[in-house]
PDB file of N, CA and C in Angstrom:
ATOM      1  N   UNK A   1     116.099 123.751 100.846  1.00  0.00           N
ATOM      2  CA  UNK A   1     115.932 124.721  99.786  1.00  0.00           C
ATOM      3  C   UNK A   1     117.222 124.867  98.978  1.00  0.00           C
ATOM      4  N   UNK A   2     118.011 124.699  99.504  1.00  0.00           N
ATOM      5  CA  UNK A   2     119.786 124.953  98.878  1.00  0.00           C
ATOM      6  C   UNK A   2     120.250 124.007  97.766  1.00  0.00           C
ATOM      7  N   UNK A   3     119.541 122.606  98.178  1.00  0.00           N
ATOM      8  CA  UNK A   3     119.758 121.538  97.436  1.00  0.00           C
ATOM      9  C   UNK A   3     118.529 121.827  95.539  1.00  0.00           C
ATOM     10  N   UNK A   4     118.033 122.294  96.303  1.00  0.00           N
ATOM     11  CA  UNK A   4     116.638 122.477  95.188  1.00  0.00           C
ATOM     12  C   UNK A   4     117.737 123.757  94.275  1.00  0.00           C
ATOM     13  N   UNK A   5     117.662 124.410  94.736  1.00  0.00           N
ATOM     14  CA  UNK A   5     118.592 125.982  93.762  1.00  0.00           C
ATOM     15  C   UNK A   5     120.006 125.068  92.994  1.00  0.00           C
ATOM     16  N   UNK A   6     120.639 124.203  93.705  1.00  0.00           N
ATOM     17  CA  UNK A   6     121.700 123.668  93.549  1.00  0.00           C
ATOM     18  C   UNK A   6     121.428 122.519  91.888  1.00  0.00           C
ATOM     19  N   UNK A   7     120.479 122.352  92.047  1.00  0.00           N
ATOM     20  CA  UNK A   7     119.477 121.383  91.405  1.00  0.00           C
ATOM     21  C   UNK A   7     118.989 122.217  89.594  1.00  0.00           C
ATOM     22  N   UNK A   8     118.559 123.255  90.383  1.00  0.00           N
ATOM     23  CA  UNK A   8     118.025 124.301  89.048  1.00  0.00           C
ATOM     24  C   UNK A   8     119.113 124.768  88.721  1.00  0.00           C
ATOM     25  N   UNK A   9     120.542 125.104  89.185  1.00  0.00           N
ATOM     26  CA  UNK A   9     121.505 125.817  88.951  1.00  0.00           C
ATOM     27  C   UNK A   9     122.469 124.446  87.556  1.00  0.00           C
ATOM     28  N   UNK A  10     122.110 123.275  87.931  1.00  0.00           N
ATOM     29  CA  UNK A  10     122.963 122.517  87.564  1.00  0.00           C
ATOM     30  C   UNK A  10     121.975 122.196  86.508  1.00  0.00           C
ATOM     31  N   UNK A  11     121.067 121.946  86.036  1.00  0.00           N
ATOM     32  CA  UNK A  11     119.712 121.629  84.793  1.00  0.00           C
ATOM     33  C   UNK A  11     119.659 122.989  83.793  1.00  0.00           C
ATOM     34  N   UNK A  12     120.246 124.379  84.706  1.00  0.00           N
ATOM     35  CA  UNK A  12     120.295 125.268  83.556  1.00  0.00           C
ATOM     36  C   UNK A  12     121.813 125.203  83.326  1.00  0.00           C
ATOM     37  N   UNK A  13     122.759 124.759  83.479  1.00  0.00           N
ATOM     38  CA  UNK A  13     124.111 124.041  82.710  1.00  0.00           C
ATOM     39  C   UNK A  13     123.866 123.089  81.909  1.00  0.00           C
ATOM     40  N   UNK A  14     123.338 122.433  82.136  1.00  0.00           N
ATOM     41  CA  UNK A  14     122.986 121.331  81.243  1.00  0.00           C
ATOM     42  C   UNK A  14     122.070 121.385  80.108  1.00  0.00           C
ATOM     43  N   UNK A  15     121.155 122.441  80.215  1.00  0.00           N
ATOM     44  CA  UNK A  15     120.184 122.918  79.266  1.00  0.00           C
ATOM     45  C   UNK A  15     121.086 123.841  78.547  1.00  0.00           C
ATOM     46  N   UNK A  16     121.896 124.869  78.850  1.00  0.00           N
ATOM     47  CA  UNK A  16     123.519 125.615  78.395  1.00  0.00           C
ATOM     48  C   UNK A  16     123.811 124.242  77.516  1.00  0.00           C
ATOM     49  N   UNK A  17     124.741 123.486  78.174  1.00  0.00           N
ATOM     50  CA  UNK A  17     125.090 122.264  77.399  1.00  0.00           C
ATOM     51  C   UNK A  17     124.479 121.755  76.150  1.00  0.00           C
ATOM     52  N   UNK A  18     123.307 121.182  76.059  1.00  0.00           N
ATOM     53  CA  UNK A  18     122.939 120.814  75.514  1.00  0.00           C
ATOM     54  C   UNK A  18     122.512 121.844  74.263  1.00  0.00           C
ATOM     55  N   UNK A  19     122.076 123.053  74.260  1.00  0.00           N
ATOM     56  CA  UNK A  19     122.029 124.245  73.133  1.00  0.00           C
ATOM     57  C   UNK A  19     123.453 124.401  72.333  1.00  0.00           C
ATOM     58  N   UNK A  20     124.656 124.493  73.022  1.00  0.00           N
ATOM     59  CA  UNK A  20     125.833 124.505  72.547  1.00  0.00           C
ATOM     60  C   UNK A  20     125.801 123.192  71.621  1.00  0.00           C
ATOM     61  N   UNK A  21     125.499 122.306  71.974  1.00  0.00           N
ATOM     62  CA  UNK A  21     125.644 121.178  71.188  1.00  0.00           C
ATOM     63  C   UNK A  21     124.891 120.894  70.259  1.00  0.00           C
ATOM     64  N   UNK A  22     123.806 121.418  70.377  1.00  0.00           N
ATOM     65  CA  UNK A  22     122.605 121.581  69.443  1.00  0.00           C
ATOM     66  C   UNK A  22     121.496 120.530  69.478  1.00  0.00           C
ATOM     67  N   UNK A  23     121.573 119.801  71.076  1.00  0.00           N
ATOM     68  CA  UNK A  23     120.535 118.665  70.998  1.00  0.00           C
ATOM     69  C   UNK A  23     119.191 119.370  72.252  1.00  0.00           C
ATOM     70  N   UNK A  24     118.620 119.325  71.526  1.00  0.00           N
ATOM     71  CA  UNK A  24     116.943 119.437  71.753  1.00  0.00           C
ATOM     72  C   UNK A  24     116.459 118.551  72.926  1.00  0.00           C
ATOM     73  N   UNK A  25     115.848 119.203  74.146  1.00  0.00           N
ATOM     74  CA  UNK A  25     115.140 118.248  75.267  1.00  0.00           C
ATOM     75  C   UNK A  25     114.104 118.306  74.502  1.00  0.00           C
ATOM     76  N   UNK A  26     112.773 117.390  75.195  1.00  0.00           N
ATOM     77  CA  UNK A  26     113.928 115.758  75.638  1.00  0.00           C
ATOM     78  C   UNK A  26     114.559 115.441  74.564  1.00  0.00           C
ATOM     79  N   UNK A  27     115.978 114.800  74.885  1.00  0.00           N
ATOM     80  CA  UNK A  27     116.975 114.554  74.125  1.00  0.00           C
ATOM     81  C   UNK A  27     116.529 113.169  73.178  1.00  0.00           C
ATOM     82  N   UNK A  28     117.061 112.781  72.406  1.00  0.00           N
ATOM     83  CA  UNK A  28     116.624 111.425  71.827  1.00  0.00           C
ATOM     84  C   UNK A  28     117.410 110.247  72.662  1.00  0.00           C
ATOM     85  N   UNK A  29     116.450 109.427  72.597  1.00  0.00           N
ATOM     86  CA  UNK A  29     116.629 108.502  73.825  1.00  0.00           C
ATOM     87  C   UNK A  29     118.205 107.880  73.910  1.00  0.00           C
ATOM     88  N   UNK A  30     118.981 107.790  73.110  1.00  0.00           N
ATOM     89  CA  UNK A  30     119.984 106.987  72.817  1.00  0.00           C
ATOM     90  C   UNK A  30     121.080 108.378  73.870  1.00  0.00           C
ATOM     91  N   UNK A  31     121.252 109.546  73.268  1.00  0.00           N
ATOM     92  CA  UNK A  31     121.927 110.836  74.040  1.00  0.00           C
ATOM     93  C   UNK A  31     120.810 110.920  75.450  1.00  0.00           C
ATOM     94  N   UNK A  32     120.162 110.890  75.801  1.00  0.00           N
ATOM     95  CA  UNK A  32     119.296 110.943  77.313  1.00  0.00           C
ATOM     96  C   UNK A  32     120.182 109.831  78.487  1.00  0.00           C
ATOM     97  N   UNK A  33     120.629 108.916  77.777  1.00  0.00           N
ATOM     98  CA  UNK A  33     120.963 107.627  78.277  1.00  0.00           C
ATOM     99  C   UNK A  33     122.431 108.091  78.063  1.00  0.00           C
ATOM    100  N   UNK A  34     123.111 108.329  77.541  1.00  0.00           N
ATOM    101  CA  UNK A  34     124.484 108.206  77.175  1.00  0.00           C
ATOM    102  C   UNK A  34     124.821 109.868  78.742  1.00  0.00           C
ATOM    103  N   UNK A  35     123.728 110.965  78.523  1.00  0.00           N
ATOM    104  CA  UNK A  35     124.104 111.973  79.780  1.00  0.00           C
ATOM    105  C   UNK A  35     123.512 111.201  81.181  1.00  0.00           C
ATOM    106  N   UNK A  36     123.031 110.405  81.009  1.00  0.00           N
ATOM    107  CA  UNK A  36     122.572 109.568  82.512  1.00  0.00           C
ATOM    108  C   UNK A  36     123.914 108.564  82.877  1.00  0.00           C
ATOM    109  N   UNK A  37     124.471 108.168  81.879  1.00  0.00           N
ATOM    110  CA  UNK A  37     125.539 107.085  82.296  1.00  0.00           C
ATOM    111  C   UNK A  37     126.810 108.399  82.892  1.00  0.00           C
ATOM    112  N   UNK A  38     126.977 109.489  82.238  1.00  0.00           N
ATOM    113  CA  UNK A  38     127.751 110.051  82.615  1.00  0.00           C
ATOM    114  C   UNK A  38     127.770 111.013  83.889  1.00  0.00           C
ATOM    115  N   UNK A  39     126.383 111.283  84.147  1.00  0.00           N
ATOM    116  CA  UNK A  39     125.759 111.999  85.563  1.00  0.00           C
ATOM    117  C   UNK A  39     126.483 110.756  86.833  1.00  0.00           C
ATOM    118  N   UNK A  40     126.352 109.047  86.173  1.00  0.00           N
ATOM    119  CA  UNK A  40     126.252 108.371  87.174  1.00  0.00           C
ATOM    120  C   UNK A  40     127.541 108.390  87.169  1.00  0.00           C
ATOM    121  N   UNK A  41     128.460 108.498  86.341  1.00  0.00           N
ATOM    122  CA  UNK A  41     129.933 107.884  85.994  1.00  0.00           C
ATOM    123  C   UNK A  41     130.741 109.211  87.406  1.00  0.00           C
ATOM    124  N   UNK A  42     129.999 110.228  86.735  1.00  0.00           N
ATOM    125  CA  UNK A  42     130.451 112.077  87.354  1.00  0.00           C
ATOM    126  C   UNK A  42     131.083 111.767  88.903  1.00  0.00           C
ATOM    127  N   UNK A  43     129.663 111.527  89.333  1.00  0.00           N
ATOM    128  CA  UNK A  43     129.352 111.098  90.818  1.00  0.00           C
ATOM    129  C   UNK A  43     130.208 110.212  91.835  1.00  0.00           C
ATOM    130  N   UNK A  44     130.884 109.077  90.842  1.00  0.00           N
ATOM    131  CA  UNK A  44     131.643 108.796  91.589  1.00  0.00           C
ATOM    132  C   UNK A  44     133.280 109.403  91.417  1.00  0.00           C
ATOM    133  N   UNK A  45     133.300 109.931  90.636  1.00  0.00           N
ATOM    134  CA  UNK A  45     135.007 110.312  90.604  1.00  0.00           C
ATOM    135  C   UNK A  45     135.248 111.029  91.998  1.00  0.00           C
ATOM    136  N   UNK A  46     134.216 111.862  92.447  1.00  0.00           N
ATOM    137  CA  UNK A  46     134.858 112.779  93.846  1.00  0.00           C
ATOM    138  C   UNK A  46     135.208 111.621  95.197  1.00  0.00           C
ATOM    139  N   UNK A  47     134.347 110.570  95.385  1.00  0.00           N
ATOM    140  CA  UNK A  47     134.643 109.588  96.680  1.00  0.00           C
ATOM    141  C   UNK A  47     135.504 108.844  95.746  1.00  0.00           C
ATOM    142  N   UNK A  48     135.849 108.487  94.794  1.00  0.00           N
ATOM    143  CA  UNK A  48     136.655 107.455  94.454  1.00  0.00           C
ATOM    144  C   UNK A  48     138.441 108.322  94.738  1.00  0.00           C
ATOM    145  N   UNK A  49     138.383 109.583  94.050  1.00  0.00           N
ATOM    146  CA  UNK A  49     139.308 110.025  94.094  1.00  0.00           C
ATOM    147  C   UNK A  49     139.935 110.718  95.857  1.00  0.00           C
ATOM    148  N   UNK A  50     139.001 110.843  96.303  1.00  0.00           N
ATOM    149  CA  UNK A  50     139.416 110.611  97.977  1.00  0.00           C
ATOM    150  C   UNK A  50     139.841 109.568  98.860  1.00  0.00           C
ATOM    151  N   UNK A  51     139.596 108.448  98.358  1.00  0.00           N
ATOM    152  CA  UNK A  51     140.009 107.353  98.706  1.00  0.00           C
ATOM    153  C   UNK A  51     140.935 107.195  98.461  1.00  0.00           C
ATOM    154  N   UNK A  52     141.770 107.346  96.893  1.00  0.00           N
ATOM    155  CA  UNK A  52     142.839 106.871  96.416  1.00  0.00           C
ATOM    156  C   UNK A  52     143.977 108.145  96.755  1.00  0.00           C
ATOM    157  N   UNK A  53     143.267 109.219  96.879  1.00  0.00           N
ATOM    158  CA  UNK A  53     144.221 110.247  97.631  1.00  0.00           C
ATOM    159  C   UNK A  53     144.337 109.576  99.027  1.00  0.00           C
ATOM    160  N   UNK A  54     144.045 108.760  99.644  1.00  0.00           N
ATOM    161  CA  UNK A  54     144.558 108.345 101.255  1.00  0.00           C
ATOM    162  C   UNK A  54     145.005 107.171 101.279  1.00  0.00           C
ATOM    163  N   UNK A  55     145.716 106.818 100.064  1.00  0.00           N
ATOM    164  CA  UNK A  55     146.477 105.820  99.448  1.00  0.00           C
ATOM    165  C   UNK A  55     145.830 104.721  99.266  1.00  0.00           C
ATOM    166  N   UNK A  56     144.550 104.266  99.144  1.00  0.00           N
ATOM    167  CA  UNK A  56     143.721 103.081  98.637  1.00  0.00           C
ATOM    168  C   UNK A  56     144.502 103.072  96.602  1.00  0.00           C
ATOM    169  N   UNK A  57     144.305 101.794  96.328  1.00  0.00           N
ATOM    170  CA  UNK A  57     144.418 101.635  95.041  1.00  0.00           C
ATOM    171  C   UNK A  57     143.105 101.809  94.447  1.00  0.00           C
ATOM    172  N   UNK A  58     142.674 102.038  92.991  1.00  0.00           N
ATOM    173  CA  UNK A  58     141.917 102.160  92.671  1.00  0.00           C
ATOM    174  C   UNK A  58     140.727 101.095  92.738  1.00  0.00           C
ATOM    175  N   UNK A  59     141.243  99.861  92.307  1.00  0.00           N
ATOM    176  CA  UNK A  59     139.719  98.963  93.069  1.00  0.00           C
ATOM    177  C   UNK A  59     139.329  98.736  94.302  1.00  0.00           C
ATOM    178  N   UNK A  60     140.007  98.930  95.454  1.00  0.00           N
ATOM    179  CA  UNK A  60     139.956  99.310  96.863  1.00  0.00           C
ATOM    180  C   UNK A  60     138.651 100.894  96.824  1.00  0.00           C
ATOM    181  N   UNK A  61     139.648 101.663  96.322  1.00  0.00           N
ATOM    182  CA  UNK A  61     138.526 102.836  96.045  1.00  0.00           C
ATOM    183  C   UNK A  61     137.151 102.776  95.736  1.00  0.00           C
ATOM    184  N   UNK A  62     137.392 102.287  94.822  1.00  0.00           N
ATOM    185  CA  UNK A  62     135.942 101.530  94.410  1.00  0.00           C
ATOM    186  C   UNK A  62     134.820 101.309  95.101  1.00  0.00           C
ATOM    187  N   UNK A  63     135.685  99.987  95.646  1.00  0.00           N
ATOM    188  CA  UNK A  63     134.754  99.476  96.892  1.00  0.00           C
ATOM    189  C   UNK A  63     134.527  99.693  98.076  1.00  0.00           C
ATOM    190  N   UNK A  64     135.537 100.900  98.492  1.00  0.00           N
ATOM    191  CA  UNK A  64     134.984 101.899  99.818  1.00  0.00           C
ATOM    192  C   UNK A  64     134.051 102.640  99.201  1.00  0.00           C
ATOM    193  N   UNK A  65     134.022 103.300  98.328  1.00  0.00           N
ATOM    194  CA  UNK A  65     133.230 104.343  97.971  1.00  0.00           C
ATOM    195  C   UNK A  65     131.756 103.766  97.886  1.00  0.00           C
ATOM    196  N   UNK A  66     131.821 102.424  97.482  1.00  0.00           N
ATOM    197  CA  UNK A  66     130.592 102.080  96.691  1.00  0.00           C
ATOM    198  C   UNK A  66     130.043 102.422  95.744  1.00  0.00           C
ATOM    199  N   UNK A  67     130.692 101.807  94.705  1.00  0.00           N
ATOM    200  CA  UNK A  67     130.180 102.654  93.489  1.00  0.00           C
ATOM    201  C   UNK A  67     129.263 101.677  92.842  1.00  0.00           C
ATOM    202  N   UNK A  68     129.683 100.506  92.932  1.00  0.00           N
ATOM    203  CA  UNK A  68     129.405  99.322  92.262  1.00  0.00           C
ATOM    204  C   UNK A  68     127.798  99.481  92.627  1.00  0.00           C
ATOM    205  N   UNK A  69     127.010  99.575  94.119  1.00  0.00           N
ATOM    206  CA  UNK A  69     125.812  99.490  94.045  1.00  0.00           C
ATOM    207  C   UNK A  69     124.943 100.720  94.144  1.00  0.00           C
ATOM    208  N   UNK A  70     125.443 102.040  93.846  1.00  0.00           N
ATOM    209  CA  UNK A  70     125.150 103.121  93.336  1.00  0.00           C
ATOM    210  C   UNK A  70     125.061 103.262  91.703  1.00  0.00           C
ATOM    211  N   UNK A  71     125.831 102.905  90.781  1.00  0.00           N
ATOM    212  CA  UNK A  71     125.897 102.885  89.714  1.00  0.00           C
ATOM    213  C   UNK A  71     124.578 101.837  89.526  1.00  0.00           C
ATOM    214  N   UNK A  72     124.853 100.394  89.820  1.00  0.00           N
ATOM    215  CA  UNK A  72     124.168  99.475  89.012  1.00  0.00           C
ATOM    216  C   UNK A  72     123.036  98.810  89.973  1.00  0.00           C
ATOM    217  N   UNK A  73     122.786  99.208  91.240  1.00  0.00           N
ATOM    218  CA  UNK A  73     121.744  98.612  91.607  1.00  0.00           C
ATOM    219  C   UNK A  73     122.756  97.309  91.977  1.00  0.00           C
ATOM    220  N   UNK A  74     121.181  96.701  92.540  1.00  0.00           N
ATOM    221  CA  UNK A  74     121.201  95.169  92.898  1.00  0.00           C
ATOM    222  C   UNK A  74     121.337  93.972  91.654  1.00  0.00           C
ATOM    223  N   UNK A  75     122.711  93.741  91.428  1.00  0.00           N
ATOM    224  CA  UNK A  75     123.183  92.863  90.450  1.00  0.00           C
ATOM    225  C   UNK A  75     122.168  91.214  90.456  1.00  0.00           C
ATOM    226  N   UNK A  76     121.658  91.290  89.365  1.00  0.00           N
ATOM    227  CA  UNK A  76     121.160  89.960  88.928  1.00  0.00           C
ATOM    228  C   UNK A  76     122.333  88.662  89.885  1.00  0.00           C
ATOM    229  N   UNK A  77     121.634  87.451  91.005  1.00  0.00           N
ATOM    230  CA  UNK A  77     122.520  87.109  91.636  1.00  0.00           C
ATOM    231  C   UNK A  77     123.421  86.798  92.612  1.00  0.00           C
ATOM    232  N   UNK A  78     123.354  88.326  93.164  1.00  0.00           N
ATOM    233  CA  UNK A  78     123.071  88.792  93.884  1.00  0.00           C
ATOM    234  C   UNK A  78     122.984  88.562  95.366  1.00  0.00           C
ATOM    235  N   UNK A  79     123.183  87.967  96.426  1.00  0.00           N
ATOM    236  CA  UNK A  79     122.739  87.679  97.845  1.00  0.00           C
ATOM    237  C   UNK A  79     122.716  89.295  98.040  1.00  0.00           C
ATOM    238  N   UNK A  80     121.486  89.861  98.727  1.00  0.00           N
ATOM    239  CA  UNK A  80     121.476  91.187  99.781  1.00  0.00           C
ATOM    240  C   UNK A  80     120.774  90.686 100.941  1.00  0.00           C
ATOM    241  N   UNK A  81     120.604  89.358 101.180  1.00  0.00           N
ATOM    242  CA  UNK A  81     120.108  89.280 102.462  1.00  0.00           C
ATOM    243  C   UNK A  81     120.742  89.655 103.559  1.00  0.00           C
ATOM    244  N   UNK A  82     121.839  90.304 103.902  1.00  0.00           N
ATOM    245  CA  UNK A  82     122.022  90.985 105.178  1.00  0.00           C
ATOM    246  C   UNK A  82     121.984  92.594 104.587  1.00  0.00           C
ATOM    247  N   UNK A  83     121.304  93.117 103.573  1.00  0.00           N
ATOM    248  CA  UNK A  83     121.145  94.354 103.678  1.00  0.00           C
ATOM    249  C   UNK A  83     119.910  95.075 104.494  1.00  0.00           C
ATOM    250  N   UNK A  84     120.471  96.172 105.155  1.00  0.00           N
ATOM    251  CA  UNK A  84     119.238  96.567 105.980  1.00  0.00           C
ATOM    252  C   UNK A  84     117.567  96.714 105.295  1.00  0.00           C
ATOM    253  N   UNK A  85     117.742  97.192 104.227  1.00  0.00           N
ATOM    254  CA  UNK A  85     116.407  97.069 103.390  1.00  0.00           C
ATOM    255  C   UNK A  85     115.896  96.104 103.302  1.00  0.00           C
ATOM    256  N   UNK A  86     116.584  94.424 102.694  1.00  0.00           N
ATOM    257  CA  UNK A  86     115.470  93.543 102.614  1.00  0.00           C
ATOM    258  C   UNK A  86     115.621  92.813 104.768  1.00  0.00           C
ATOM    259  N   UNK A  87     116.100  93.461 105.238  1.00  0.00           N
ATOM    260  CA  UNK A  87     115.349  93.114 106.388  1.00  0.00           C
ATOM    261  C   UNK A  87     114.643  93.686 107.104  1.00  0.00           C
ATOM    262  N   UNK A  88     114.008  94.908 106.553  1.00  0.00           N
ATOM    263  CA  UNK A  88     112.663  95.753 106.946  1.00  0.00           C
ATOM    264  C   UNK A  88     111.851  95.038 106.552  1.00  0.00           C
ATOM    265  N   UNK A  89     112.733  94.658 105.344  1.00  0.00           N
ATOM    266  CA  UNK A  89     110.911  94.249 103.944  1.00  0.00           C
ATOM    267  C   UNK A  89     110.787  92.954 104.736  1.00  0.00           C
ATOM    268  N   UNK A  90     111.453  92.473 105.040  1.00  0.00           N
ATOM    269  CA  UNK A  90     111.137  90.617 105.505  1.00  0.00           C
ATOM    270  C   UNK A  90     110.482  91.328 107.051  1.00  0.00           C
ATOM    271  N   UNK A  91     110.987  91.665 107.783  1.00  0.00           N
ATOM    272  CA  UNK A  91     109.872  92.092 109.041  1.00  0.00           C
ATOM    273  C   UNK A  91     108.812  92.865 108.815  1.00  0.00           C
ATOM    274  N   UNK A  92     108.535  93.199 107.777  1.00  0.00           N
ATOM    275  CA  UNK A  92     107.196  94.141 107.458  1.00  0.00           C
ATOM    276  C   UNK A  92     105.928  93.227 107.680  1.00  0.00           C
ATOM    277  N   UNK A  93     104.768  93.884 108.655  1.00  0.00           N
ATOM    278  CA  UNK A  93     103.384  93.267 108.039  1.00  0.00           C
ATOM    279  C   UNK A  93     103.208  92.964 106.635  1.00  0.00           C
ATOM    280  N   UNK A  94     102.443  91.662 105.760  1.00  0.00           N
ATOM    281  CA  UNK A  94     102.234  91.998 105.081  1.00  0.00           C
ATOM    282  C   UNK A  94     101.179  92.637 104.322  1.00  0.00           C
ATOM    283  N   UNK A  95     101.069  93.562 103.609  1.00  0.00           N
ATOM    284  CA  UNK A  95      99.616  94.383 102.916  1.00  0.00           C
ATOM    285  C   UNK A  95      99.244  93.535 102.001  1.00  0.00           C
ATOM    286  N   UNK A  96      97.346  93.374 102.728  1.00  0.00           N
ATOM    287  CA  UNK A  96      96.536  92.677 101.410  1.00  0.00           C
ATOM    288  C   UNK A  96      95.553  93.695 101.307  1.00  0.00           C
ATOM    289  N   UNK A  97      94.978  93.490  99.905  1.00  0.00           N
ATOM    290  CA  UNK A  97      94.556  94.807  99.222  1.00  0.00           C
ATOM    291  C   UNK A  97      92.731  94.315  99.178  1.00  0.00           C
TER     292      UNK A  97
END
């Protein structure tokens, strides 16, 4: 329940935000996208900046934190075959419909 209030508490800042600025939900797609890159960008400054507070350099940080496959997903390219997900999916029955 805490996470949910935490949730509405942070969408009526942002709905604040966005009146101050004078842009209208839903936003036009180009500003919708530009506050999504920055929600994702937000997110990592707190683990990145803990890392580099325990003396990691910043691309070290990075890549403890994991930002790279939080931000962008599974890069076009790619090997994840030792990720735990595609080795559920490869031991899964498969469903025919």
């Amino acid at each position: 329940m805490k996470v949910y209030l935490l949730s509405l508490a942070v969408g009526l800042l942002v709905g604040v935000i966005y009146s101050v600025l004078n842009v209208r939900s839903p936003a036009p797609p180009l500003v919708a996208l530009v506050g999504l890159l920055g929600i994702l960008a937000g997110e990592q400054i707190v683990p990145v900046a803990r890392q580099m507070i325990a003396g990691h350099g910043l691309a070290a940080a990075w890549r403890q934190a994991k930002c790279a496959p939080h931000m962008f997903g599974m890069l076009p390219g790619r090997d994840d075959a030792g990720s735990p997900e595609r080795s559920a999916r490869a031991n899964a029955p498969e469903k025919h419909s």
